[in-house]
Protein backbone atom coordinates (compact mmCIF):
# COMPACT_ATOMS: atom_id res chain seq x y z
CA UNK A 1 16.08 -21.68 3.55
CA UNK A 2 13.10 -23.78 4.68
CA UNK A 3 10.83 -21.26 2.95
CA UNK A 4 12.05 -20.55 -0.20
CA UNK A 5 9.79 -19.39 -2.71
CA UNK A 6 10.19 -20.62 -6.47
CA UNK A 7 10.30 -18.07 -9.17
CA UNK A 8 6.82 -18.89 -10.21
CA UNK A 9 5.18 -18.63 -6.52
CA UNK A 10 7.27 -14.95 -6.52
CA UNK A 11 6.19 -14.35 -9.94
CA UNK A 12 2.15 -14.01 -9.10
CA UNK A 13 2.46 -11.41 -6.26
CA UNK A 14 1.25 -8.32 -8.28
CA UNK A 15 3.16 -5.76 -6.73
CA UNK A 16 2.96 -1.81 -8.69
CA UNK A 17 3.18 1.14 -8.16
CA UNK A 18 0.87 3.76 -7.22
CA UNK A 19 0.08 7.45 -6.53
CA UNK A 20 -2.01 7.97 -3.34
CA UNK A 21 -5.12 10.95 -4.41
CA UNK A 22 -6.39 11.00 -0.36
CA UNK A 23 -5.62 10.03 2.90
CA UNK A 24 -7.58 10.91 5.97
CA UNK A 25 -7.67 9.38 9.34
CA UNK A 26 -9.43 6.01 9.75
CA UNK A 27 -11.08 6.74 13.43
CA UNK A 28 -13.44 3.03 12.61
CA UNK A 29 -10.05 0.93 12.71
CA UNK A 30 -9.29 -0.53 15.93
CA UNK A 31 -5.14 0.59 15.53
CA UNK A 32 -3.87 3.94 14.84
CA UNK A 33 -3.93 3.94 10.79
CA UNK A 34 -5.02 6.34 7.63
CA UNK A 35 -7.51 5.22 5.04
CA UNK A 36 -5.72 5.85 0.86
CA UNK A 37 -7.45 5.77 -1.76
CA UNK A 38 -4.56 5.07 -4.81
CA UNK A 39 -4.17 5.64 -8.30
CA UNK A 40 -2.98 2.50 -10.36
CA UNK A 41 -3.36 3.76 -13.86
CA UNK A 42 -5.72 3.62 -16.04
CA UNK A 43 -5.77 -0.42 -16.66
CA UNK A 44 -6.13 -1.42 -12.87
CA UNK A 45 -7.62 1.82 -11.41
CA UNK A 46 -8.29 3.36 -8.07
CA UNK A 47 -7.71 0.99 -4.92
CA UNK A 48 -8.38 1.55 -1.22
CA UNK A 49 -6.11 0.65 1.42
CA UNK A 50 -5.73 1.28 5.26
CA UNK A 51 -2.39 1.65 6.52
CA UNK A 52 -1.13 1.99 9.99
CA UNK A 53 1.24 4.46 9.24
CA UNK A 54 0.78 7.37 11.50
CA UNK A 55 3.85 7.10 13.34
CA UNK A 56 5.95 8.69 10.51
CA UNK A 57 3.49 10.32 8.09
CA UNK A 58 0.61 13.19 8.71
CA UNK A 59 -2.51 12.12 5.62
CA UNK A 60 -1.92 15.48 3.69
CA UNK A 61 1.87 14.71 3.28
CA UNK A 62 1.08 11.77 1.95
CA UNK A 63 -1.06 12.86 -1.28
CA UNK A 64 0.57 12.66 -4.39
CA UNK A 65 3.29 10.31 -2.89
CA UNK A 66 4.10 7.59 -5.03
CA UNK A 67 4.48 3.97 -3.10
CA UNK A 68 4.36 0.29 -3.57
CA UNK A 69 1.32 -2.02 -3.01
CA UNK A 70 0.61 -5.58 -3.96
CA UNK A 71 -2.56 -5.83 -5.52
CA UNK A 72 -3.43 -9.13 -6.42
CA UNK A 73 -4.51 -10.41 -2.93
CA UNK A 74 -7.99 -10.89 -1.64
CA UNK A 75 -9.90 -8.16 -0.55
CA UNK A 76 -10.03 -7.56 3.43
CA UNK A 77 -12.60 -6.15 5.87
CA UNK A 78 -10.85 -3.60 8.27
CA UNK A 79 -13.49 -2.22 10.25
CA UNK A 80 -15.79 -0.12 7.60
CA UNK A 81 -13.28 -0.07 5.00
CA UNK A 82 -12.82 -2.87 2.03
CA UNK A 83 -9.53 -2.86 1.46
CA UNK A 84 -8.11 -3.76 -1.83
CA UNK A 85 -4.48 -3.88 -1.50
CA UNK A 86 -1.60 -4.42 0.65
CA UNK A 87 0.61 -0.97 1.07
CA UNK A 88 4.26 -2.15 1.50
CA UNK A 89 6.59 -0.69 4.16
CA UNK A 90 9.57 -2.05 6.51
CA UNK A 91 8.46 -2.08 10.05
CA UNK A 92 10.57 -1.42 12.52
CA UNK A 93 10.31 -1.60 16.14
CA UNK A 94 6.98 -0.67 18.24
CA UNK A 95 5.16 -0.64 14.44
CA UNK A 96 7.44 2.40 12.86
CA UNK A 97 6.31 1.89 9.15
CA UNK A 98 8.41 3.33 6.78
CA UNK A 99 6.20 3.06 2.98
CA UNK A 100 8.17 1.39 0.14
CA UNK A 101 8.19 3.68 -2.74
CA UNK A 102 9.79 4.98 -6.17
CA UNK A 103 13.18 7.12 -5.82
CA UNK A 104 12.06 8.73 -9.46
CA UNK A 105 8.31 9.44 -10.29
CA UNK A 106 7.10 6.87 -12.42
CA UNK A 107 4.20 6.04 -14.61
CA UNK A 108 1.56 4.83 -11.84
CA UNK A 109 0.66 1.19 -12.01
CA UNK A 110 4.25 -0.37 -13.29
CA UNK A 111 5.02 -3.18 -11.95
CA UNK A 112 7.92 -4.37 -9.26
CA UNK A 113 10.01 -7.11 -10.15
């Protein structure tokens, strides 16, 4: 493929996992989404997200649900939020976000490889 990563380029996306503590409707953003705050354990810490994942997902199902989130990129503006990581998901048609996550609980802030 013409955009093949190398192992190395792969190797710095920080992606862990995480246990989201709140979610709550972000009315600020400009698309439907929810603003998480996530638990990364105690080395990286709590990290804020938004996540336009209403389709699927009401914000008090989501608490305590464990997902996947690369943290290593730059922090974003999104309206009044500072968002400090990516949530993962596949997206499907017309935006239907499905959240990547842990099929066993799992020690919050391990990382994916």
């Amino acid at each position: 493929m013409e955009n093949d990563l190398s192992w190395q380029e792969f190797d710095r996306v920080e992606m862990r996992i995480g246990t989201i503590v709140e979610a709550s409707i972000f009315e600020e953003a400009r698309n439907p989404a929810y603003k998480l705050k996530i638990d990364f354990g105690e080395k990286i810490g709590y990290r804020k997200s938004s996540a336009q994942i209403t389709k699927r997902y009401q914000p008090e199902e989501l608490i305590g649900k464990q997902i996947v989130a690369v943290i290593n990129f730059p922090k974003k503006q999104i309206a009044t939020l500072m968002s400090e990581c990516l949530v993962l998901g596949s997206v499907g048609q017309e935006n239907d976000i499905v959240l990547l996550s842990s099929d066993l609980p799992v020690e919050n802030g391990l990382r994916v490889g």
